[in-house]
Protein backbone atom coordinates (compact mmCIF):
# COMPACT_ATOMS: atom_id res chain seq x y z
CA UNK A 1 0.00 0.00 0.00
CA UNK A 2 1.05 3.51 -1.27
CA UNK A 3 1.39 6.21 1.60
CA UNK A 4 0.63 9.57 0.32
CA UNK A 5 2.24 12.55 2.33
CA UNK A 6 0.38 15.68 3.71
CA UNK A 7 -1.40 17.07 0.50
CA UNK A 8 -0.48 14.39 -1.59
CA UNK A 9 -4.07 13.53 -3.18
CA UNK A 10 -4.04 17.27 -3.86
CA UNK A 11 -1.22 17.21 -5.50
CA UNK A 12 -2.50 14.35 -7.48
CA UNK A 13 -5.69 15.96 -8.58
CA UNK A 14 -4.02 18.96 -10.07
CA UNK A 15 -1.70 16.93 -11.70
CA UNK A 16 -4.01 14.62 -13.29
CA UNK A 17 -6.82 17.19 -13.69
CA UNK A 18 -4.44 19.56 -15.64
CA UNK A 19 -6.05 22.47 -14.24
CA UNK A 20 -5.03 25.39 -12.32
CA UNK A 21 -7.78 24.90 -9.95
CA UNK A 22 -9.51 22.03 -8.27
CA UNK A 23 -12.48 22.19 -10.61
CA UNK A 24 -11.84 23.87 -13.72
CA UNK A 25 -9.82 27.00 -15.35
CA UNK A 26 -11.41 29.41 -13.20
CA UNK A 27 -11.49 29.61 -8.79
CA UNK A 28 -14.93 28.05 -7.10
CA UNK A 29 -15.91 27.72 -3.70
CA UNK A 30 -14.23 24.59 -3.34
CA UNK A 31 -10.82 26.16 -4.17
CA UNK A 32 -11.43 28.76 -1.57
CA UNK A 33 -11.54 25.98 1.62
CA UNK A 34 -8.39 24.22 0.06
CA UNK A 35 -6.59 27.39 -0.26
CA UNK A 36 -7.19 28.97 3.36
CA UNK A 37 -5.60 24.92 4.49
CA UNK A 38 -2.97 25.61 3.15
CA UNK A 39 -2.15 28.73 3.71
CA UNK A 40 -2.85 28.67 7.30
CA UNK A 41 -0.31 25.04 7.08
CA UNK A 42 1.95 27.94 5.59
CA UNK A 43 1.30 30.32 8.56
CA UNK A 44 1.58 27.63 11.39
CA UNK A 45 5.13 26.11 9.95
CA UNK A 46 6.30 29.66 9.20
CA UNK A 47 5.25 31.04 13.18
CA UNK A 48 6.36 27.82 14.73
CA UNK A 49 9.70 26.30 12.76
CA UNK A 50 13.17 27.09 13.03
CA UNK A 51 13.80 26.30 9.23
CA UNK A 52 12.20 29.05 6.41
CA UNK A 53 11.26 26.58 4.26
CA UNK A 54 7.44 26.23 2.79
CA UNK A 55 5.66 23.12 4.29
CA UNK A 56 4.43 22.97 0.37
CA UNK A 57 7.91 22.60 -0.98
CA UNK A 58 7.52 18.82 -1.97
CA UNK A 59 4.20 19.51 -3.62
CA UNK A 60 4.56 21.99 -6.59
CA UNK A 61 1.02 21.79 -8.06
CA UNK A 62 -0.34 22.73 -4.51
CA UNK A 63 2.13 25.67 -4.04
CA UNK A 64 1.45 26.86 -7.97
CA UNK A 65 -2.25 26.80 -6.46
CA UNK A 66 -1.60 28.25 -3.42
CA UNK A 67 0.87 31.27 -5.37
CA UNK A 68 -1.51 31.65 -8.10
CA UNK A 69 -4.83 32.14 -5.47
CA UNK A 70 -2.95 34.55 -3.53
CA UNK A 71 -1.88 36.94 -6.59
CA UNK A 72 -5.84 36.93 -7.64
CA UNK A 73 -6.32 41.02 -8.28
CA UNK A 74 -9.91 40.22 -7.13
CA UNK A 75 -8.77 38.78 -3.74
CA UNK A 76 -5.99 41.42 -3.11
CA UNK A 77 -8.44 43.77 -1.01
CA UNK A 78 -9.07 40.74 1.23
CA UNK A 79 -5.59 40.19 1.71
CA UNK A 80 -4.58 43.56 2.24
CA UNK A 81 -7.30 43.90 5.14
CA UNK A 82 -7.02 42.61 8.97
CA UNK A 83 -9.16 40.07 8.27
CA UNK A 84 -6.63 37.88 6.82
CA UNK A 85 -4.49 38.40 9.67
CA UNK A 86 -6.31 37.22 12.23
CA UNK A 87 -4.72 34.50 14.04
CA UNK A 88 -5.66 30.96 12.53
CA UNK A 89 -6.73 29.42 15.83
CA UNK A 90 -7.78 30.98 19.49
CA UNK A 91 -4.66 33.12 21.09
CA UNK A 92 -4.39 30.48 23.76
CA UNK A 93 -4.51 27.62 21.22
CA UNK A 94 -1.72 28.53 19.47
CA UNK A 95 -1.62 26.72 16.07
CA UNK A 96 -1.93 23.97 17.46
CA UNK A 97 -3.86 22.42 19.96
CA UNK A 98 -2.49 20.09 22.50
């Protein structure tokens, strides 16, 4: 039996779907909750590891997903606002929750 890493059936849909997105050429709702996973995987490693590196460096399709979502002119207001930098679980929480 095959053992896929963290986001490796992702990885596996965009390569075999041959899209940019999950479901097609163009972002849907879908894409949205896959998206805010991974970035806030991004966050968490970024806040909480000693090494730089991005947690989606062994998965290109995700991270052309992930880099291509971000750059969206039409989601740039969001990102620009406070809302996106909220803290991706409760303050006493942390990341993660033990």
């Amino acid at each position: 039996m095959q053992r896929h890493p963290p986001f490796g059936k992702f990885e596996a849909w965009l390569t075999k779907s041959g899209t940019p997105y999950f479901c097609g050429q163009s972002p849907l709702a879908c894409d949205f909750h896959i998206w805010e996973m991974l970035d806030q995987y991004e966050k968490c490693v970024a806040e909480k590891s000693t090494s730089k590196g991005s947690v989606l460096s062994k998965f290109p399709k995700c991270a052309e997903f992930h880099a291509k979502m971000k750059a969206d002119p039409k989601l740039s207001k969001y990102f620009e606002s406070d809302a996106y930098k909220l803290d991706v679980n409760n303050q006493m929480a942390g990341p993660y929750f033990f």
